[in-house]
PDB file of N, CA and C in Angstrom:
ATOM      1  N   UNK A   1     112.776  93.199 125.663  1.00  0.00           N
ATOM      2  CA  UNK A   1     111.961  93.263 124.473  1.00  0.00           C
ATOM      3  C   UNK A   1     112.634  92.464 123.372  1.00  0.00           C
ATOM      4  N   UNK A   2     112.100  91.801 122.756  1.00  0.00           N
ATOM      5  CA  UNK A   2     112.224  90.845 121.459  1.00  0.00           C
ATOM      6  C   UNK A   2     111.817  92.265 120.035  1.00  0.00           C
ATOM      7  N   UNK A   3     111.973  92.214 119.115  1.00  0.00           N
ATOM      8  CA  UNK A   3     111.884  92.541 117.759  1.00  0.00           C
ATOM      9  C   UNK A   3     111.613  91.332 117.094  1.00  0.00           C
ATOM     10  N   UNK A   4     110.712  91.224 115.917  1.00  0.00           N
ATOM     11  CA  UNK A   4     110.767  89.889 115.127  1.00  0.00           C
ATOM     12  C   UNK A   4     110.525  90.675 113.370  1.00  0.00           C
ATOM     13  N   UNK A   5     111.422  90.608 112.726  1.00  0.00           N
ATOM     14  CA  UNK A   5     111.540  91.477 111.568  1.00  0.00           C
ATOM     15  C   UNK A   5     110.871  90.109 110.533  1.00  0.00           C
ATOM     16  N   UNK A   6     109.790  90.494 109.760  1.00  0.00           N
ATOM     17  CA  UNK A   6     109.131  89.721 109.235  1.00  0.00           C
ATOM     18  C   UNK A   6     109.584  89.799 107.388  1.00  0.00           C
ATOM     19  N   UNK A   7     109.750  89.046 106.861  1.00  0.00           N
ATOM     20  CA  UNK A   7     109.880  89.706 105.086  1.00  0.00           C
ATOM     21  C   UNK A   7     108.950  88.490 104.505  1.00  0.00           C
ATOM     22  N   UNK A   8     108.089  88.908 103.577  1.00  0.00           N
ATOM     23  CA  UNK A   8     107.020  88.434 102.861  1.00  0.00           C
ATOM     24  C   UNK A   8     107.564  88.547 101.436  1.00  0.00           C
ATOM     25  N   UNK A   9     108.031  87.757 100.444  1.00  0.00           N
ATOM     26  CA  UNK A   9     108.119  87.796  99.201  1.00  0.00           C
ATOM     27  C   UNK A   9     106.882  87.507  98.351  1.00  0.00           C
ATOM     28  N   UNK A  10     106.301  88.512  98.039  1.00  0.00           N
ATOM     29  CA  UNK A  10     104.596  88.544  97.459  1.00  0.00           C
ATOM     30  C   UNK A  10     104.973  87.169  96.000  1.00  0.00           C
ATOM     31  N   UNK A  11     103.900  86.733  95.315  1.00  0.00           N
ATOM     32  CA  UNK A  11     103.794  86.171  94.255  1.00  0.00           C
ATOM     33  C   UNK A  11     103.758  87.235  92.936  1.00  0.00           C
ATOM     34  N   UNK A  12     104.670  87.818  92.175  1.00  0.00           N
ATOM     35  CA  UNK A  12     104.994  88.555  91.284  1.00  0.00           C
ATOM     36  C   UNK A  12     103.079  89.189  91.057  1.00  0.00           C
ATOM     37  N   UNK A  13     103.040  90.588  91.259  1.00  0.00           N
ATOM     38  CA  UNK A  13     102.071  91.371  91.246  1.00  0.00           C
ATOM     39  C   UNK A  13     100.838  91.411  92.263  1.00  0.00           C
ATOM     40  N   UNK A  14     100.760  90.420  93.452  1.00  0.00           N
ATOM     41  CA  UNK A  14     100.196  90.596  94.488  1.00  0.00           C
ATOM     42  C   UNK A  14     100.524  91.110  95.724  1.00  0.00           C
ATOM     43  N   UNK A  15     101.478  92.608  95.585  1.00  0.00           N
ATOM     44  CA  UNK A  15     102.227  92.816  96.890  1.00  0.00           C
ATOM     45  C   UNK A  15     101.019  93.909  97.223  1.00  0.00           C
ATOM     46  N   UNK A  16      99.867  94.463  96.146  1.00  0.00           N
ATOM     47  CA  UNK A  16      99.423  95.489  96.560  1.00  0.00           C
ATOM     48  C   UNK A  16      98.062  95.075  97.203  1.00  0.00           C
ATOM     49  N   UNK A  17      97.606  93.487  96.927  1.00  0.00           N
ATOM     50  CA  UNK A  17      96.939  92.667  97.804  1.00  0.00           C
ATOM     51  C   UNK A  17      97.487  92.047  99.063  1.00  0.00           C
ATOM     52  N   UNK A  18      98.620  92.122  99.391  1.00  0.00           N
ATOM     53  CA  UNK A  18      99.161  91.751 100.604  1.00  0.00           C
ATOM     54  C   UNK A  18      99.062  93.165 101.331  1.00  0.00           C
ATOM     55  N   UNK A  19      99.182  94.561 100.913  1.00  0.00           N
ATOM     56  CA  UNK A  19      99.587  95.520 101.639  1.00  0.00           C
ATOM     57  C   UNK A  19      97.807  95.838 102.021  1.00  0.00           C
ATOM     58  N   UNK A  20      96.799  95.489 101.131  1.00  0.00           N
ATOM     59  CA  UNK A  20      95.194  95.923 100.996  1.00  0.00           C
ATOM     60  C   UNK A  20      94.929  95.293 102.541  1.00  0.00           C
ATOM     61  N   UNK A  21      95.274  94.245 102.350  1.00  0.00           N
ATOM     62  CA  UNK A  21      94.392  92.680 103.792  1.00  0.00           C
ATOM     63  C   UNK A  21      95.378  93.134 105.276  1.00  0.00           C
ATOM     64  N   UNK A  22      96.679  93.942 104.995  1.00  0.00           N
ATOM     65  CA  UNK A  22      97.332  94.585 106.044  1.00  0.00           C
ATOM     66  C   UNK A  22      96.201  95.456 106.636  1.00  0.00           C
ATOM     67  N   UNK A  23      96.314  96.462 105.707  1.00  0.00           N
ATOM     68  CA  UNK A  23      95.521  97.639 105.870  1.00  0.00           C
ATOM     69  C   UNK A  23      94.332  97.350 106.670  1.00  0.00           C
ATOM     70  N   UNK A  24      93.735  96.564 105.669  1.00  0.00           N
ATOM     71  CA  UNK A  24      91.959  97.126 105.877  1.00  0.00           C
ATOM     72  C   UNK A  24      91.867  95.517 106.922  1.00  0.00           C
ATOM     73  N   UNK A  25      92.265  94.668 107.162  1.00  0.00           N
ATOM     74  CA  UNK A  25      92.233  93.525 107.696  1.00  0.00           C
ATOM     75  C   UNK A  25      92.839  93.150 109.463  1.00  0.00           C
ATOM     76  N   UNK A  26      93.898  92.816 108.876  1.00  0.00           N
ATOM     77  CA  UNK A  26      95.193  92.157 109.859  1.00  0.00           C
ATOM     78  C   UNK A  26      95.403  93.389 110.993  1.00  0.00           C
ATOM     79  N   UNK A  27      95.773  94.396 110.629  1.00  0.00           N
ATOM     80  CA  UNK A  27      96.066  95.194 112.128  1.00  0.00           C
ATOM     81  C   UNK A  27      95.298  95.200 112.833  1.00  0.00           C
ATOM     82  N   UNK A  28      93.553  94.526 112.543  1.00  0.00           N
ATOM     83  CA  UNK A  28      92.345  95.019 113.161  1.00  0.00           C
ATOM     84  C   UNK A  28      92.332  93.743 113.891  1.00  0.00           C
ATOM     85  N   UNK A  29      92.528  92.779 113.782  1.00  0.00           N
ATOM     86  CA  UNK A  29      93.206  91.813 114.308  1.00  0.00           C
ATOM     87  C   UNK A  29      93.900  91.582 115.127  1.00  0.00           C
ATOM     88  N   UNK A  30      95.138  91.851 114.672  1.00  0.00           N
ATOM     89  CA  UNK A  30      96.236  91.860 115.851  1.00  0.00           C
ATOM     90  C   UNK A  30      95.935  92.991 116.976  1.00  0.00           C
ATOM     91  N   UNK A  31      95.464  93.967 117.180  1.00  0.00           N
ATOM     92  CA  UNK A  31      94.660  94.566 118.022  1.00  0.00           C
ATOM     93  C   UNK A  31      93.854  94.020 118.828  1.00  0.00           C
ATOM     94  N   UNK A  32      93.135  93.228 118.573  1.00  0.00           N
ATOM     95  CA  UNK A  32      92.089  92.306 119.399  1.00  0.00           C
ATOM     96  C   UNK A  32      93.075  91.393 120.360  1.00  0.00           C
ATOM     97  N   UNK A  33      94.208  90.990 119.453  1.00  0.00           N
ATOM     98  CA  UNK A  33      94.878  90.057 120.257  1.00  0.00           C
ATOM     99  C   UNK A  33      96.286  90.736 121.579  1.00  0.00           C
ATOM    100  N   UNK A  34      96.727  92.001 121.117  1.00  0.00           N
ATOM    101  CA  UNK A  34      97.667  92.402 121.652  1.00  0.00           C
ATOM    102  C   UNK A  34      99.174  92.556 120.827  1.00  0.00           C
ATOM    103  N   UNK A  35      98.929  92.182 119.538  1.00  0.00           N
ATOM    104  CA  UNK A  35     100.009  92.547 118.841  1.00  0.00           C
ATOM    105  C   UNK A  35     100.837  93.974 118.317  1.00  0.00           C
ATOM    106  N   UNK A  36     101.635  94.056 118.753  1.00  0.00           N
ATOM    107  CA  UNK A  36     102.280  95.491 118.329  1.00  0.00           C
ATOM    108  C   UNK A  36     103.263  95.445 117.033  1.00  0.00           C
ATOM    109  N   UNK A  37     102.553  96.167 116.517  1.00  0.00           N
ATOM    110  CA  UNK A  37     103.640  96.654 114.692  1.00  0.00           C
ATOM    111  C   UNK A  37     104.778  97.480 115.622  1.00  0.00           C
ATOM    112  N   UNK A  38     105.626  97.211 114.955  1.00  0.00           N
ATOM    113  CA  UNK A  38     106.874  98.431 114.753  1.00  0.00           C
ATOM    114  C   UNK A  38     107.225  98.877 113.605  1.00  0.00           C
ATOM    115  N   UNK A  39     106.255  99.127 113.105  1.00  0.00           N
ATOM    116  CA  UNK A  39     106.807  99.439 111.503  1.00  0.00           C
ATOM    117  C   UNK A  39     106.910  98.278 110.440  1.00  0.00           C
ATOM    118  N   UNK A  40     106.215  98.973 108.964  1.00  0.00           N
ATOM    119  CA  UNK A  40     105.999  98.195 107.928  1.00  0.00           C
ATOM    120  C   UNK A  40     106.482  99.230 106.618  1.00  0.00           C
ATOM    121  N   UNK A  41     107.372  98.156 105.948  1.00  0.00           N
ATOM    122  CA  UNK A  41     108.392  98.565 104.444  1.00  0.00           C
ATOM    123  C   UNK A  41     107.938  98.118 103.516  1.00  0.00           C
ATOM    124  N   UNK A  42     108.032  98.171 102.273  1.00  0.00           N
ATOM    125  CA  UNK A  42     108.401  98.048 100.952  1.00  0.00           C
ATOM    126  C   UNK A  42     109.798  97.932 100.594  1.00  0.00           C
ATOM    127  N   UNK A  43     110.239  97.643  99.684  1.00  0.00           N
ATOM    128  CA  UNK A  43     111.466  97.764  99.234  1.00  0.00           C
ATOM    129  C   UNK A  43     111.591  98.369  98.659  1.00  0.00           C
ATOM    130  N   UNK A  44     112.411  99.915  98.110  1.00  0.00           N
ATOM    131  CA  UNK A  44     112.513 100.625  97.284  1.00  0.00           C
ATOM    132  C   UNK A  44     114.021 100.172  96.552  1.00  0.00           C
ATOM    133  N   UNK A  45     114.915  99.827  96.792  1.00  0.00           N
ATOM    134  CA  UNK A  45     116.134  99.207  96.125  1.00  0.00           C
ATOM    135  C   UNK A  45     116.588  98.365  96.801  1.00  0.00           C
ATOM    136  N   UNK A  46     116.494  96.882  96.039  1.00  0.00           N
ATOM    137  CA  UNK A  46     116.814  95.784  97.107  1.00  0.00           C
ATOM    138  C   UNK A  46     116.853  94.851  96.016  1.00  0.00           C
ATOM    139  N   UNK A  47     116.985  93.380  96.399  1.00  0.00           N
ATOM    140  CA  UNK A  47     116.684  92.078  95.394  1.00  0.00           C
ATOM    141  C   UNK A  47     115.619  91.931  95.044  1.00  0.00           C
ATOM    142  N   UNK A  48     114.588  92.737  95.292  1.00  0.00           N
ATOM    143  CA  UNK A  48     112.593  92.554  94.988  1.00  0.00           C
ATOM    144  C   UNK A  48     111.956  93.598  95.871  1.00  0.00           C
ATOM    145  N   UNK A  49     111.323  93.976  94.618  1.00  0.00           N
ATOM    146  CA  UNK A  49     110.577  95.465  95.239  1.00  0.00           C
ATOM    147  C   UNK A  49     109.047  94.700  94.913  1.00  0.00           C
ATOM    148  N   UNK A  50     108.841  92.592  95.391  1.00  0.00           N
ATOM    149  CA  UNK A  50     107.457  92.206  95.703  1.00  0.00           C
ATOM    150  C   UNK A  50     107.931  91.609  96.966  1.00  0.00           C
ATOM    151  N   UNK A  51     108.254  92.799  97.790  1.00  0.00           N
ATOM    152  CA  UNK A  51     108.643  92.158  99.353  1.00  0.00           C
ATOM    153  C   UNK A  51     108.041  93.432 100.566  1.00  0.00           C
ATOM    154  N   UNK A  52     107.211  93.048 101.133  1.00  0.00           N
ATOM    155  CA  UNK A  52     106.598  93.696 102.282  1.00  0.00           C
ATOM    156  C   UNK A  52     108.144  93.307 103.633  1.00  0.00           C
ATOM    157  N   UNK A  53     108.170  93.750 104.560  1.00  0.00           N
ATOM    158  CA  UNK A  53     109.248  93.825 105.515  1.00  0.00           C
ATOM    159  C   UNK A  53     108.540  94.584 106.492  1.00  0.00           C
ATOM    160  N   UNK A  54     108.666  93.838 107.954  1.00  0.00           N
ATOM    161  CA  UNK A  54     107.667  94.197 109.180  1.00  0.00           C
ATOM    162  C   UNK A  54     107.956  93.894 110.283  1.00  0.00           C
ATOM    163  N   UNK A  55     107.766  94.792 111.203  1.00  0.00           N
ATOM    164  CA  UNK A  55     108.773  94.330 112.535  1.00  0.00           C
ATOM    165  C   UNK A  55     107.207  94.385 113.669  1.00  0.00           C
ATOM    166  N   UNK A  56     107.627  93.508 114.362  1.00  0.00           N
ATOM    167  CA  UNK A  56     106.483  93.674 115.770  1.00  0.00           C
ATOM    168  C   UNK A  56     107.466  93.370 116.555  1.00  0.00           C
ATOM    169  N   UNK A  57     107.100  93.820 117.812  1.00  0.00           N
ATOM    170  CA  UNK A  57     107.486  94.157 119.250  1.00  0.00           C
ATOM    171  C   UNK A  57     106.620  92.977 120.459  1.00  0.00           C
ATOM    172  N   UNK A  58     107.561  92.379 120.931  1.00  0.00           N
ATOM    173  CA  UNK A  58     106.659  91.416 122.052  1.00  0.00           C
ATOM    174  C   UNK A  58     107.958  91.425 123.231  1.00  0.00           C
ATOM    175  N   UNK A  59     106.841  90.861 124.077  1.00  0.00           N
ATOM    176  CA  UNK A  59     107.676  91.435 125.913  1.00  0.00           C
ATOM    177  C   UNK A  59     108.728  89.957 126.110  1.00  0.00           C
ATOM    178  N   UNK A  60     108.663  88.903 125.194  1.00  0.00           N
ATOM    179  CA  UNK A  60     109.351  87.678 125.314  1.00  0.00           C
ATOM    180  C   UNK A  60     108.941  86.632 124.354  1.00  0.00           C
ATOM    181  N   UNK A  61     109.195  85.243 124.533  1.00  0.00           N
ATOM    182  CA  UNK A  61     109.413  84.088 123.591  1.00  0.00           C
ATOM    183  C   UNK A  61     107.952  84.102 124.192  1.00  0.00           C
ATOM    184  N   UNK A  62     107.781  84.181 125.059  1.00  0.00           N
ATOM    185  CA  UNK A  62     106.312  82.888 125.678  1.00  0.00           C
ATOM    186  C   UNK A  62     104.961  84.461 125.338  1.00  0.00           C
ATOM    187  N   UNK A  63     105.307  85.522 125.142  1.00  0.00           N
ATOM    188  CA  UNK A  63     104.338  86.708 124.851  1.00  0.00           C
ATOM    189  C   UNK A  63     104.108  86.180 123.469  1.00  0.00           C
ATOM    190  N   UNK A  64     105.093  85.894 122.754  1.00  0.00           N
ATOM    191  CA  UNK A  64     105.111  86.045 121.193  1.00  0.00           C
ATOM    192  C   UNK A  64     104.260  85.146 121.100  1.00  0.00           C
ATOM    193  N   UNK A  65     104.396  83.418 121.516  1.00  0.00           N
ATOM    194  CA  UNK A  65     103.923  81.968 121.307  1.00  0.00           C
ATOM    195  C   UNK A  65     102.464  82.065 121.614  1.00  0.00           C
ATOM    196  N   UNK A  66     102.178  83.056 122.642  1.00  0.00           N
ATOM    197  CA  UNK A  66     100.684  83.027 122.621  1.00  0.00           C
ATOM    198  C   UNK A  66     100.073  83.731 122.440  1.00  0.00           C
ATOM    199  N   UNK A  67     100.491  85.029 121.990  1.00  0.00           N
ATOM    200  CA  UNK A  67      99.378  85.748 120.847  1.00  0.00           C
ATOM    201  C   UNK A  67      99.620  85.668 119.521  1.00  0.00           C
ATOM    202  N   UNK A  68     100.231  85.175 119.002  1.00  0.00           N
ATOM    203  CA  UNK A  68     100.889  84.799 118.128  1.00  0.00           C
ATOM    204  C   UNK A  68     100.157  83.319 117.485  1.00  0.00           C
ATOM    205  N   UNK A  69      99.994  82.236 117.948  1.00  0.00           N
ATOM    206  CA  UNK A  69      99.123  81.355 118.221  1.00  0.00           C
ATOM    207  C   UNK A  69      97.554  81.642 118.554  1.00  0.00           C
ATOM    208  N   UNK A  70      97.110  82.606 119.130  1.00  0.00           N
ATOM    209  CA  UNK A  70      95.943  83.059 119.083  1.00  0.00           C
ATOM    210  C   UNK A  70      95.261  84.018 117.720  1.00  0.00           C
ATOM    211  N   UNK A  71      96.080  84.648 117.130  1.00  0.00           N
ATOM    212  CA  UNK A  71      95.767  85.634 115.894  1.00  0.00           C
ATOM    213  C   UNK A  71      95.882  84.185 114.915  1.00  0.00           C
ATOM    214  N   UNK A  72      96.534  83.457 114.639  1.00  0.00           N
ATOM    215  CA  UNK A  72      96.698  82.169 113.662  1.00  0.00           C
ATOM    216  C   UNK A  72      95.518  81.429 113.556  1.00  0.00           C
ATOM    217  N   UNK A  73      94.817  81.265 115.077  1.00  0.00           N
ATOM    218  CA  UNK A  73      93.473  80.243 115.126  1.00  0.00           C
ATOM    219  C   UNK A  73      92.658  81.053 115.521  1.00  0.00           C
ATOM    220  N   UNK A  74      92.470  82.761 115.050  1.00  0.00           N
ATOM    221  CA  UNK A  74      91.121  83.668 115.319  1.00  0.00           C
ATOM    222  C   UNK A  74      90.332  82.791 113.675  1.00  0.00           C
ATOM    223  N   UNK A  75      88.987  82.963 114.162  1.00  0.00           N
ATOM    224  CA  UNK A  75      88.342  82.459 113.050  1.00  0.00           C
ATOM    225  C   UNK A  75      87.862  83.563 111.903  1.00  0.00           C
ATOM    226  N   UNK A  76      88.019  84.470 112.713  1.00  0.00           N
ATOM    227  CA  UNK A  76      88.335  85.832 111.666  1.00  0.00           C
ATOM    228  C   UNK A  76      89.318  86.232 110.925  1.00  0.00           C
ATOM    229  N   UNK A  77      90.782  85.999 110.938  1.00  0.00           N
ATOM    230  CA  UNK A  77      91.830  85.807 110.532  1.00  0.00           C
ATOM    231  C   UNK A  77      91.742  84.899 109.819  1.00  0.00           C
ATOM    232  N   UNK A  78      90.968  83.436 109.697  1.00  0.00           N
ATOM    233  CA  UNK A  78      91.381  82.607 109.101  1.00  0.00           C
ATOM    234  C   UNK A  78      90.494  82.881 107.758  1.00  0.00           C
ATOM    235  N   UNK A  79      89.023  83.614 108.215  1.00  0.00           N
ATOM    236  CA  UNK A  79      87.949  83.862 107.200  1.00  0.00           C
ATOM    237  C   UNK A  79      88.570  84.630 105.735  1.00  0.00           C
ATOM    238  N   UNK A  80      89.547  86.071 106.597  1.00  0.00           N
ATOM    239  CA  UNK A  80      89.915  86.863 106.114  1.00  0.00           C
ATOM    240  C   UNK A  80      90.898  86.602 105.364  1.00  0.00           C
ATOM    241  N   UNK A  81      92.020  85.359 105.393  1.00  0.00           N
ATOM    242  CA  UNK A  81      93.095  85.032 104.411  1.00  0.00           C
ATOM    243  C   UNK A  81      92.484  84.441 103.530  1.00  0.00           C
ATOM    244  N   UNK A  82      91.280  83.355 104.066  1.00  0.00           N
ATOM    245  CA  UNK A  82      90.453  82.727 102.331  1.00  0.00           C
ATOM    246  C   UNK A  82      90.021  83.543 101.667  1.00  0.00           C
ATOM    247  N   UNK A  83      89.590  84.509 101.890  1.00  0.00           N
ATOM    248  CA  UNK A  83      88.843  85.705 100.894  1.00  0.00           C
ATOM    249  C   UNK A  83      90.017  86.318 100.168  1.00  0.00           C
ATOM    250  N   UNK A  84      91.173  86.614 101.033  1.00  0.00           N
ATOM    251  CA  UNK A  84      92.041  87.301 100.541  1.00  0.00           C
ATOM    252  C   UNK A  84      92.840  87.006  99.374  1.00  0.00           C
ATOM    253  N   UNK A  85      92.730  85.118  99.331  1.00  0.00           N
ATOM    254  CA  UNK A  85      93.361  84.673  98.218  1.00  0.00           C
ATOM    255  C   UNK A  85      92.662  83.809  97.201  1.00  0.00           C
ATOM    256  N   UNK A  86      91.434  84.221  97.351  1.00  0.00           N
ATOM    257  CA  UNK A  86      90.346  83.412  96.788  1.00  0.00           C
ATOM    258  C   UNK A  86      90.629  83.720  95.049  1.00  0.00           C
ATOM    259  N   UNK A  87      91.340  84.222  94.937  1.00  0.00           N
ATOM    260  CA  UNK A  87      92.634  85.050  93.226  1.00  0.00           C
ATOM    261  C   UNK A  87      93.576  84.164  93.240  1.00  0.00           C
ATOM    262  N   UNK A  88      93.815  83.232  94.647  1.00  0.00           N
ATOM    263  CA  UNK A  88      95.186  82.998  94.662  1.00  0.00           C
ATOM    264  C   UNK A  88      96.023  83.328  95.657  1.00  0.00           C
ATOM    265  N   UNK A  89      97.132  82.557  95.666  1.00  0.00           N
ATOM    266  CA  UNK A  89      98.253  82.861  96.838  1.00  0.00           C
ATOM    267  C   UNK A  89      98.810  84.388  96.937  1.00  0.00           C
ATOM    268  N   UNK A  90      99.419  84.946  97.822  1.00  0.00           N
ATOM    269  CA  UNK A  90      99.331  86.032  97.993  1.00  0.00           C
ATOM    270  C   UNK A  90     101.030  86.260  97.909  1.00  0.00           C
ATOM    271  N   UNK A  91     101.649  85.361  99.036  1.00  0.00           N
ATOM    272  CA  UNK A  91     102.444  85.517  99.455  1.00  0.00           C
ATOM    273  C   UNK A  91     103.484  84.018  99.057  1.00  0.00           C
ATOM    274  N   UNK A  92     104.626  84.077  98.067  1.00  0.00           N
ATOM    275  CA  UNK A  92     104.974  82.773  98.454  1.00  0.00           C
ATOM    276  C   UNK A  92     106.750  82.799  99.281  1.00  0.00           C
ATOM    277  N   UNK A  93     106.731  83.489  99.707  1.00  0.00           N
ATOM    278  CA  UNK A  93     107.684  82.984 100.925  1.00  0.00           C
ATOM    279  C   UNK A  93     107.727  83.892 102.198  1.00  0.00           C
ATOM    280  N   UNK A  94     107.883  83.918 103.410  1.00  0.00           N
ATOM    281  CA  UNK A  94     108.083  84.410 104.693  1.00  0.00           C
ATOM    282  C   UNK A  94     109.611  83.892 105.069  1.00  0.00           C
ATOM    283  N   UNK A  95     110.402  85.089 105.922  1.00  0.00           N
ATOM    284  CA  UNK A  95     111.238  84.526 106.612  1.00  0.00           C
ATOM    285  C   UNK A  95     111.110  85.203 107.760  1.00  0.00           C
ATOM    286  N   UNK A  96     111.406  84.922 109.119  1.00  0.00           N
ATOM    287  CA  UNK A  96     111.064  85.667 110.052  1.00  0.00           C
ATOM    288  C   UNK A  96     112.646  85.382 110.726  1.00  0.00           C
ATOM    289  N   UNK A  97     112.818  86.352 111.746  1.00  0.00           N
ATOM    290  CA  UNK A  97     114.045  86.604 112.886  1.00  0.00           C
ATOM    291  C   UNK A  97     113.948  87.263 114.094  1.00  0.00           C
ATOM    292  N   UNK A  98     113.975  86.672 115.104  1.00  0.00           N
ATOM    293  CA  UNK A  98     113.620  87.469 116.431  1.00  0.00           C
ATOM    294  C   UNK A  98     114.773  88.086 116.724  1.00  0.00           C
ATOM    295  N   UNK A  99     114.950  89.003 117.122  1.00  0.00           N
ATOM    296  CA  UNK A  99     116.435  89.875 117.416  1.00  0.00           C
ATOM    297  C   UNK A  99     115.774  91.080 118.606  1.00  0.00           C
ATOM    298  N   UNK A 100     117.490  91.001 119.510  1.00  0.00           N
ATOM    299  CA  UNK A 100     116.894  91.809 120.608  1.00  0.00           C
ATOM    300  C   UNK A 100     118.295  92.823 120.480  1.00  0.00           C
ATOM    301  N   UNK A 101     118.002  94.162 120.942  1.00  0.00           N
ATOM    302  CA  UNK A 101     118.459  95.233 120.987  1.00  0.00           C
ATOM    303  C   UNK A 101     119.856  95.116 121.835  1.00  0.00           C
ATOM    304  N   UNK A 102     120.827  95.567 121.008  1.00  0.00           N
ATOM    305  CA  UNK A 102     121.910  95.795 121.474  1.00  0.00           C
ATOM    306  C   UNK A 102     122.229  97.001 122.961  1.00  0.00           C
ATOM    307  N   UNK A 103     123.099  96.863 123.767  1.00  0.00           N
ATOM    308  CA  UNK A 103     122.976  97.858 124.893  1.00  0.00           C
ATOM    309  C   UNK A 103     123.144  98.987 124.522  1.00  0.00           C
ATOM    310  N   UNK A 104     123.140  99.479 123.045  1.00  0.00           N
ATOM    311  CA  UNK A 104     123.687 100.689 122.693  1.00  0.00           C
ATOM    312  C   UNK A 104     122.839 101.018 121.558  1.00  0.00           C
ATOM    313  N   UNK A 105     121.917 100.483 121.480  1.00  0.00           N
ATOM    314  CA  UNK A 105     121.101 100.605 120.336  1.00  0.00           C
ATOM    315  C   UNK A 105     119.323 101.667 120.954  1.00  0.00           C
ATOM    316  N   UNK A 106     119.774 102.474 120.027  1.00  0.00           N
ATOM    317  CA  UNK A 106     118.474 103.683 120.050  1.00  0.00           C
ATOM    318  C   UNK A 106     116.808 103.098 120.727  1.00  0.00           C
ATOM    319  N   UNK A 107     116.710 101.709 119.922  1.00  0.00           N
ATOM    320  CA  UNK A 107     115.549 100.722 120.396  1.00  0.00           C
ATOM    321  C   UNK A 107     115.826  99.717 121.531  1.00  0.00           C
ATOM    322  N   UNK A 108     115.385 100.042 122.475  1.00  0.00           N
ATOM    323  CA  UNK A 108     115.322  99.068 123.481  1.00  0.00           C
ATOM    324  C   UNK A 108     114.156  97.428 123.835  1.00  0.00           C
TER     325      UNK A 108
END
């Protein structure tokens, strides 16, 4: 199993429009495609409390590349980010990291 820990640095006061298009949007989505959440943060004490933080779960590199690539070019996904920022950008930075579980670690 891969982990890919996602962090979204919102545009100062749109983190509660990034967390809305999660909600009511994107998981409904990644569902269609096969994507698994492992859990989604906020920052409560950190360098920016306009940072969403999100982990999904995939079975490898080549699981990730193609549903991953498929949720990017759903035409519903794509409908749903123009609406979403039709105010404006939502999000201006992502960093992502794939990381896999140590032999001693609780998550496998």
């Amino acid at each position: 199993m891969i982990i890919e820990m996602r962090v979204y640095r919102c545009v100062p006061g749109r983190l509660p429009d990034l967390l809305a298009r999660f909600r009511d949007h994107t998981l409904k989505i990644w569902e269609k495609h096969g994507i698994r959440q492992a859990g989604f943060f906020t920052t409560l004490i950190g360098e920016s409390n306009q940072e969403l933080t999100y982990f999904l779960a995939w079975e490898s590199l080549a699981d990730k590349e193609k549903k991953w690539a498929a949720f990017m070019s759903d035409p519903v996904w794509i409908e749903t980010r123009a609406k979403t920022e039709a105010n404006g950008q939502i999000v201006a930075n992502i960093t992502s990291q794939l990381l896999v579980p140590t032999d001693f670690s609780a998550v496998k």
